[in-house]
PDB file of N, CA and C in Angstrom:
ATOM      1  N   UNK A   1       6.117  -2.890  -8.001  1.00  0.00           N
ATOM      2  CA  UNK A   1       5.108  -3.288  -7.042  1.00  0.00           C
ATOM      3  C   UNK A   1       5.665  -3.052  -5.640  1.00  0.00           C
ATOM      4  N   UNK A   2       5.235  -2.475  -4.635  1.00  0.00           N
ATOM      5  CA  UNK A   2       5.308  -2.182  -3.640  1.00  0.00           C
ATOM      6  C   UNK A   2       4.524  -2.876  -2.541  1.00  0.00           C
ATOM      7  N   UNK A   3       4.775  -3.252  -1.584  1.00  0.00           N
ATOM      8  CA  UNK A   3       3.754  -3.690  -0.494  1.00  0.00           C
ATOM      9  C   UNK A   3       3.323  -3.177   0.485  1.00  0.00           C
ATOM     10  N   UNK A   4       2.170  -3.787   1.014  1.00  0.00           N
ATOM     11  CA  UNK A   4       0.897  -3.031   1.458  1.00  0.00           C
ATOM     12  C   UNK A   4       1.330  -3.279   2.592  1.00  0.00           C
ATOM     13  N   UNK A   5       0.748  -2.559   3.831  1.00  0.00           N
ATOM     14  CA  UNK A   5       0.720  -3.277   4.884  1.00  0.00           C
ATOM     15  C   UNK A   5      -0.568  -2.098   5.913  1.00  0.00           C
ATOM     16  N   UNK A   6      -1.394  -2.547   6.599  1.00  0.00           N
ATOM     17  CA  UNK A   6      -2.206  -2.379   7.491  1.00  0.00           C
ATOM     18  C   UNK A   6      -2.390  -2.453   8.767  1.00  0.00           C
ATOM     19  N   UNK A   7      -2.382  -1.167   9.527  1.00  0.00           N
ATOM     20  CA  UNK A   7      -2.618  -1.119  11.026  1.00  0.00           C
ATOM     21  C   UNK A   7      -3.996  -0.932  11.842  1.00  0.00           C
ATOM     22  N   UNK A   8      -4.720  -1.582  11.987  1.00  0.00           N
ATOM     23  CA  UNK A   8      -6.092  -1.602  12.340  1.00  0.00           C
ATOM     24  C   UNK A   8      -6.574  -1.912  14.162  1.00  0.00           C
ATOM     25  N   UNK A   9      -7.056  -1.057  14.475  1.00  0.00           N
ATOM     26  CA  UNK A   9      -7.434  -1.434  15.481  1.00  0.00           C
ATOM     27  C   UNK A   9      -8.785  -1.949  15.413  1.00  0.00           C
ATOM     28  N   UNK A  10      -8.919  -2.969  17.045  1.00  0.00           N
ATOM     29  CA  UNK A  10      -9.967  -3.711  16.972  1.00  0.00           C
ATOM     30  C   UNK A  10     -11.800  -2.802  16.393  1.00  0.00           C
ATOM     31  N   UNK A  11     -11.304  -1.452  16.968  1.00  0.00           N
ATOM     32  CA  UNK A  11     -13.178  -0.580  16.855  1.00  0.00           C
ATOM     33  C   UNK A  11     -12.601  -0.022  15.317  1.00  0.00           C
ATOM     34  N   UNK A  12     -12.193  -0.486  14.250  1.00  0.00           N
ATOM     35  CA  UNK A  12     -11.936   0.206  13.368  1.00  0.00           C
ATOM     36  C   UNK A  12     -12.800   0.362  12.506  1.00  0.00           C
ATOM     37  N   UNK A  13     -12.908   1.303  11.820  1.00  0.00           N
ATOM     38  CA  UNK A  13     -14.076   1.944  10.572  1.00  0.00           C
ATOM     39  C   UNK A  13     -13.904   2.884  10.138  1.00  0.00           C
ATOM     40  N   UNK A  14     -14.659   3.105   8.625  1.00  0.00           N
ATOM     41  CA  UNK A  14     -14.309   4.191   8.071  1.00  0.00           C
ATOM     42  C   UNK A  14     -13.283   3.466   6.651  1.00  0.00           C
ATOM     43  N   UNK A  15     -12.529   4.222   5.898  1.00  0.00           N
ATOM     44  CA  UNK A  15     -12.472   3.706   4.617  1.00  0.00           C
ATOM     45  C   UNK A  15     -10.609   2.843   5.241  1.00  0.00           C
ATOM     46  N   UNK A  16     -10.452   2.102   4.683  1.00  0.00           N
ATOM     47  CA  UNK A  16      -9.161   1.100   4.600  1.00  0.00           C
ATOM     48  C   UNK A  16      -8.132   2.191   4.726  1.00  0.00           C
ATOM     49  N   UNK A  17      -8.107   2.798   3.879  1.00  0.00           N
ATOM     50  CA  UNK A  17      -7.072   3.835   3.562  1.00  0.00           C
ATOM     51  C   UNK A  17      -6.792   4.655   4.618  1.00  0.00           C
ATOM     52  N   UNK A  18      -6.938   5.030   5.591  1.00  0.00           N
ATOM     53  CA  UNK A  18      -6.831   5.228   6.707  1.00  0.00           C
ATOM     54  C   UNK A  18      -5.449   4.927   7.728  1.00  0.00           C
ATOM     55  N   UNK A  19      -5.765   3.256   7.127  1.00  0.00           N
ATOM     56  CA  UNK A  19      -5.219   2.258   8.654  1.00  0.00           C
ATOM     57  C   UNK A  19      -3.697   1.674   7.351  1.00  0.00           C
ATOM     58  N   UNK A  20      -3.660   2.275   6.323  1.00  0.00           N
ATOM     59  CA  UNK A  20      -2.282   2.026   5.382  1.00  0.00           C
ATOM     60  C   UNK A  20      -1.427   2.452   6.235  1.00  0.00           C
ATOM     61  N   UNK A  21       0.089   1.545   6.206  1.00  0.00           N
ATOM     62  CA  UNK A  21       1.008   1.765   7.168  1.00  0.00           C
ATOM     63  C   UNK A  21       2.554   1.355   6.369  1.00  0.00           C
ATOM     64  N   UNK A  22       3.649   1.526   7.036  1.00  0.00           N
ATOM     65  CA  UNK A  22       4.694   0.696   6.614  1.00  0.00           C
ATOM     66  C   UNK A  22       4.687  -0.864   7.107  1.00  0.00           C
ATOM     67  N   UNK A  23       5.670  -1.564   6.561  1.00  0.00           N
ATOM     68  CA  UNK A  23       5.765  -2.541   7.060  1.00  0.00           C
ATOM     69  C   UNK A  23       6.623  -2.652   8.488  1.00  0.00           C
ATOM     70  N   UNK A  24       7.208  -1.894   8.406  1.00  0.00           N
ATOM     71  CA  UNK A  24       8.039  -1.532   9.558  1.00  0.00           C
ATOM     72  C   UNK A  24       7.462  -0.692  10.536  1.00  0.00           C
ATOM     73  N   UNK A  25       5.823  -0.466  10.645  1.00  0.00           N
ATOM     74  CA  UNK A  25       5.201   0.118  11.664  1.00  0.00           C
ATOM     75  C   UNK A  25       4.477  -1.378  11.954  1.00  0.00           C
ATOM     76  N   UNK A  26       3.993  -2.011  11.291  1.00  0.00           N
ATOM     77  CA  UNK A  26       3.632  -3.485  11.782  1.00  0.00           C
ATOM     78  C   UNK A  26       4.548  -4.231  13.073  1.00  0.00           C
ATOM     79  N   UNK A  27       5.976  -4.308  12.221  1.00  0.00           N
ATOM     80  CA  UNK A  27       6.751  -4.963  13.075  1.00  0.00           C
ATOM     81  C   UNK A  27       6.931  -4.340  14.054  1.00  0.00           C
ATOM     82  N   UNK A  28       7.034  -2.828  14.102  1.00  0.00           N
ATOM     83  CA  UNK A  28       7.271  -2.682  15.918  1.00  0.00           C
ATOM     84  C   UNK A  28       6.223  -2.528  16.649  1.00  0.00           C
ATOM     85  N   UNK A  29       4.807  -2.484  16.019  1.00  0.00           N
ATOM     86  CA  UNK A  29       3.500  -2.806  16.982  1.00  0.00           C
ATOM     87  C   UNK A  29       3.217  -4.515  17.816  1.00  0.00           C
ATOM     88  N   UNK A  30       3.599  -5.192  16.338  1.00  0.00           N
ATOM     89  CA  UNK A  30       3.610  -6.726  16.686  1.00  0.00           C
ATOM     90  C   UNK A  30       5.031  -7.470  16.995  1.00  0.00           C
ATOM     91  N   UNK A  31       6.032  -7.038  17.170  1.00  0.00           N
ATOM     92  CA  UNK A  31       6.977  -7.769  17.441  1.00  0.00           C
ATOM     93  C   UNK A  31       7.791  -8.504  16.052  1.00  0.00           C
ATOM     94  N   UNK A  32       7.159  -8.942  15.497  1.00  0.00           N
ATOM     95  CA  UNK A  32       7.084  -9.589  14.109  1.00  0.00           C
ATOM     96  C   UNK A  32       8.249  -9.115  12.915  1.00  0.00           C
ATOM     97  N   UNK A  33       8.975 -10.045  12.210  1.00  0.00           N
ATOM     98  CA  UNK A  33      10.026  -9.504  11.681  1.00  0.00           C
ATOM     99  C   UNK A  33       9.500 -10.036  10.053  1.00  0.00           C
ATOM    100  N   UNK A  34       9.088  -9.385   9.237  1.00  0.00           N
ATOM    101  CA  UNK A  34       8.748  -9.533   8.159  1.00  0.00           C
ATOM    102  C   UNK A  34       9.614  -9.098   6.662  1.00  0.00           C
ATOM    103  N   UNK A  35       9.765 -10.113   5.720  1.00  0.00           N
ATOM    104  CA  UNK A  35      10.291 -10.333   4.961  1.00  0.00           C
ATOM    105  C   UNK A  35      12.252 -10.710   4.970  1.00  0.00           C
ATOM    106  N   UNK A  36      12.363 -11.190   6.183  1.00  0.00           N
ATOM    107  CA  UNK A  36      13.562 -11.322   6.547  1.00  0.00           C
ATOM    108  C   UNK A  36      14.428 -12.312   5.595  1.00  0.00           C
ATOM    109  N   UNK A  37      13.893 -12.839   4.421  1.00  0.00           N
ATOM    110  CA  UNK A  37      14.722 -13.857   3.638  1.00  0.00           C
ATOM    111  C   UNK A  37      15.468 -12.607   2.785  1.00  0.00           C
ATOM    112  N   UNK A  38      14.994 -11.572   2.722  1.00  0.00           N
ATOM    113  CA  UNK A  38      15.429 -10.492   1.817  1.00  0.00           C
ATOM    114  C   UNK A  38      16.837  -9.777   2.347  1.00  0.00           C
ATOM    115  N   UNK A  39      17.987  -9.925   0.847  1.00  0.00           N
ATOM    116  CA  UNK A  39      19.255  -9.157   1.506  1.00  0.00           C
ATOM    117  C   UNK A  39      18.469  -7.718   2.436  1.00  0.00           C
ATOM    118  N   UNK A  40      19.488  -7.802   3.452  1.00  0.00           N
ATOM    119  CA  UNK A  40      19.029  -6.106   4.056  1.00  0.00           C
ATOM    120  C   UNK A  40      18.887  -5.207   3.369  1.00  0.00           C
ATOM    121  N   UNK A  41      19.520  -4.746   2.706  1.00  0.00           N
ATOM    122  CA  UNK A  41      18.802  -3.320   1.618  1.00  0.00           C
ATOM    123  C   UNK A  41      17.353  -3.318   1.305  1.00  0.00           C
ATOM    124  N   UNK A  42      17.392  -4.528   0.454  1.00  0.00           N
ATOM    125  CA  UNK A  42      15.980  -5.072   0.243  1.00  0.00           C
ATOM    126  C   UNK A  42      14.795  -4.332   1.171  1.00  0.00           C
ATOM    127  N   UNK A  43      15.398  -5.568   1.946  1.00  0.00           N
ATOM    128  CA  UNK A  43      14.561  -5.177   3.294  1.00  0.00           C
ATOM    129  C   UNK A  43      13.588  -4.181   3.970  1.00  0.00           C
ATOM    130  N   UNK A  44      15.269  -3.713   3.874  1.00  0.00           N
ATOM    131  CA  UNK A  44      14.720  -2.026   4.943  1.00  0.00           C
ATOM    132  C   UNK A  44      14.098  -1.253   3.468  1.00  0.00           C
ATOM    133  N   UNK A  45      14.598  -1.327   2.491  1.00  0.00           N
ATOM    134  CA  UNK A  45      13.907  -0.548   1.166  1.00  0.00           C
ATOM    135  C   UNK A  45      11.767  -0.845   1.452  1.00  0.00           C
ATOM    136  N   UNK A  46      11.932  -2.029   1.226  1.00  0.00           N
ATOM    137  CA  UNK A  46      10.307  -2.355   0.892  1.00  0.00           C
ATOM    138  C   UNK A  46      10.070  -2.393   2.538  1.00  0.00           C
ATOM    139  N   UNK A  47      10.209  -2.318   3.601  1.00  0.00           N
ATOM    140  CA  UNK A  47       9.406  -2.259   4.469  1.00  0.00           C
ATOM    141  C   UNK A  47       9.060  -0.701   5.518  1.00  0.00           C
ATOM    142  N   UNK A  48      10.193   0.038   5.194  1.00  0.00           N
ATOM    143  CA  UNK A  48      10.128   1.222   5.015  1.00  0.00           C
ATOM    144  C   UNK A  48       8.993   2.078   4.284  1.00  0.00           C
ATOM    145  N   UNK A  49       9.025   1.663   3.659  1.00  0.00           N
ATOM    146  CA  UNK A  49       8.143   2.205   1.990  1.00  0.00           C
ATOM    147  C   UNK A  49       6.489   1.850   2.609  1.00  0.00           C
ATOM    148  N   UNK A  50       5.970   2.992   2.081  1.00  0.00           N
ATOM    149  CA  UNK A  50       4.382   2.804   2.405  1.00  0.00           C
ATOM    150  C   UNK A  50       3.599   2.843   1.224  1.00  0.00           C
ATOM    151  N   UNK A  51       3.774   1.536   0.662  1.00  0.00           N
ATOM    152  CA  UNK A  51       2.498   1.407  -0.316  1.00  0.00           C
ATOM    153  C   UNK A  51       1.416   1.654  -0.007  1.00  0.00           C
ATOM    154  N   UNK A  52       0.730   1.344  -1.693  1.00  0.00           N
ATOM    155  CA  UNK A  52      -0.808   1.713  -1.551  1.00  0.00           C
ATOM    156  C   UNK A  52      -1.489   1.025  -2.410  1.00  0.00           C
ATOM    157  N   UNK A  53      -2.720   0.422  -1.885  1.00  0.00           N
ATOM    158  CA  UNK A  53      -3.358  -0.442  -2.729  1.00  0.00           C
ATOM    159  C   UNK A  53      -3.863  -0.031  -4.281  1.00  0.00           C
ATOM    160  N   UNK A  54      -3.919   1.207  -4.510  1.00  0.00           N
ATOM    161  CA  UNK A  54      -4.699   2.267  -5.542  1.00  0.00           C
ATOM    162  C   UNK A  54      -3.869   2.383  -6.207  1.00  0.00           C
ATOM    163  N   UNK A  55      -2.325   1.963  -6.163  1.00  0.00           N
ATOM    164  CA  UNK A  55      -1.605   2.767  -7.408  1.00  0.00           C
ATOM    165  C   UNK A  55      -1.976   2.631  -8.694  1.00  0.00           C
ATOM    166  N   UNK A  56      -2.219   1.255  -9.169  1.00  0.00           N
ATOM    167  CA  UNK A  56      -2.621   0.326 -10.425  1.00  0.00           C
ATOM    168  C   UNK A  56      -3.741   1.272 -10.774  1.00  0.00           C
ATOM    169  N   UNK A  57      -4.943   1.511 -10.010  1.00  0.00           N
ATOM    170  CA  UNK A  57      -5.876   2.245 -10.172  1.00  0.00           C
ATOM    171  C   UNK A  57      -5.435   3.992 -10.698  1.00  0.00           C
ATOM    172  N   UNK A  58      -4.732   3.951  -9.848  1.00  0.00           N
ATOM    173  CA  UNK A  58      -4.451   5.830 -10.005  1.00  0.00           C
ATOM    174  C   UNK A  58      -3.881   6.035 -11.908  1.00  0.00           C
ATOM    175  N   UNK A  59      -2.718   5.207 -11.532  1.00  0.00           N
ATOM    176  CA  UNK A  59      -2.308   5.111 -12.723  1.00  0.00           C
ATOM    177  C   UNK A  59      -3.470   4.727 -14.063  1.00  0.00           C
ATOM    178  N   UNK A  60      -3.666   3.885 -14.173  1.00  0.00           N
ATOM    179  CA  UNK A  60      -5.045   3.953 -15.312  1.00  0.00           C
ATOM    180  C   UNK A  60      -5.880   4.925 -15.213  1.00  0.00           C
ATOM    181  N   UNK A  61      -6.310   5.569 -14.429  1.00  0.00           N
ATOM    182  CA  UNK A  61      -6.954   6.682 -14.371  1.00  0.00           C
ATOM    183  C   UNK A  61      -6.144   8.028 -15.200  1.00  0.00           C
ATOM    184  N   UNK A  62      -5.028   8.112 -14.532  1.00  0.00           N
ATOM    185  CA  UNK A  62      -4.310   9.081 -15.272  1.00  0.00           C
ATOM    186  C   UNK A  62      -3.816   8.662 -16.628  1.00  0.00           C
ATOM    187  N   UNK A  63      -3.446   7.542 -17.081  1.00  0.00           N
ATOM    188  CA  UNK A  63      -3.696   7.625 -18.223  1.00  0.00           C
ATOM    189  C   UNK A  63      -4.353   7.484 -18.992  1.00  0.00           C
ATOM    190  N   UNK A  64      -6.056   7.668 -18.656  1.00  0.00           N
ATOM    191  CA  UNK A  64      -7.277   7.488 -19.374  1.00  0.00           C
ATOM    192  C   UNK A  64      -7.568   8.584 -19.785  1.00  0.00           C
ATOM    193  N   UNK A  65      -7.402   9.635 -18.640  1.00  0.00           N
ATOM    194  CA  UNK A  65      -7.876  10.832 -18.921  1.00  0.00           C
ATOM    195  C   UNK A  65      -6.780  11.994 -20.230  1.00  0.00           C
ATOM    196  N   UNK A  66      -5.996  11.551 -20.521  1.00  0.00           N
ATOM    197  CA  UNK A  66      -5.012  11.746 -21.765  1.00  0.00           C
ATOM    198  C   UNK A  66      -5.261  11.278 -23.019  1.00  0.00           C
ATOM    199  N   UNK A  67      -5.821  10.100 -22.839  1.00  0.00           N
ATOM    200  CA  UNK A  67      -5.938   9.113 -24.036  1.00  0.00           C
ATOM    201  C   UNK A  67      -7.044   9.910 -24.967  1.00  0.00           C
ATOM    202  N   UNK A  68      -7.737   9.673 -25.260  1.00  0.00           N
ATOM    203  CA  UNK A  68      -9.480   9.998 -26.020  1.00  0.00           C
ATOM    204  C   UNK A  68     -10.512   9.239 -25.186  1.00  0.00           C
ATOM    205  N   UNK A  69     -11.622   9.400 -25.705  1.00  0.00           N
ATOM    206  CA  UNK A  69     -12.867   9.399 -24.866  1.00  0.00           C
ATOM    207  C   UNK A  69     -12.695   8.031 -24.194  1.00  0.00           C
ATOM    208  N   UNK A  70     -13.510   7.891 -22.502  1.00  0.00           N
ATOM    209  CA  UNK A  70     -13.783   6.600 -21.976  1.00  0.00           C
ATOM    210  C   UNK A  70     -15.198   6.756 -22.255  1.00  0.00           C
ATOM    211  N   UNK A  71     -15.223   5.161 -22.102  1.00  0.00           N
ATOM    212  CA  UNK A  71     -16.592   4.761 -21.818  1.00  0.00           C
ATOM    213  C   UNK A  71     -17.538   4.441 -20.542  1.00  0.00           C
ATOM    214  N   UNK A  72     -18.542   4.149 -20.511  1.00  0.00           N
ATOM    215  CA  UNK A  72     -18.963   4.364 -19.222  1.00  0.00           C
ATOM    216  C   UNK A  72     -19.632   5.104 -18.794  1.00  0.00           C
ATOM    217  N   UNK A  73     -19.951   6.151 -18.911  1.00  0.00           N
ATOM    218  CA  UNK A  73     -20.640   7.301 -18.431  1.00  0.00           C
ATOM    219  C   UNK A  73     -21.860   6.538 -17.626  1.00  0.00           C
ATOM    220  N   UNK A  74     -22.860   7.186 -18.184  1.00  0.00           N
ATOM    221  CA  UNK A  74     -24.202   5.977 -16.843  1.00  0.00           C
ATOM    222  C   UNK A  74     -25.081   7.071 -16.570  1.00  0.00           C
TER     223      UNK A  74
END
């Protein structure tokens, strides 16, 4: 699991995915020092890192389309 983090400005619109950021683009917009209970490696590892809310999604997707038939159609 990876974490999310979001940079949005106030006129923002258009899809979420967009405004996905590091966590470490947060902190130097806002000042803000986030997840600091974490040894440093830690740290700089997950806030560095630019998750994404979709992985869970992506992933089931790709392994649906391997499996045999889904359901659903419509």
């Amino acid at each position: 699991m990876l974490p999310v983090a979001f940079l949005l400005p106030m006129n923002a619109s258009g899809s979420i995915e967009r405004y996905v950021c590091s966590i470490d683009k947060v902190e130097g917009a806002t000042g803000l020092d986030f997840l600091r209970e974490l040894p440093d490696g830690a740290e700089n590892e997950l806030e560095s890192t630019q998750g994404t809310i979709w992985q869970k999604k992506q992933a089931e997707t790709t392994s649906s389309k391997g499996g045999g038939g889904g359901g659903g159609g419509g």
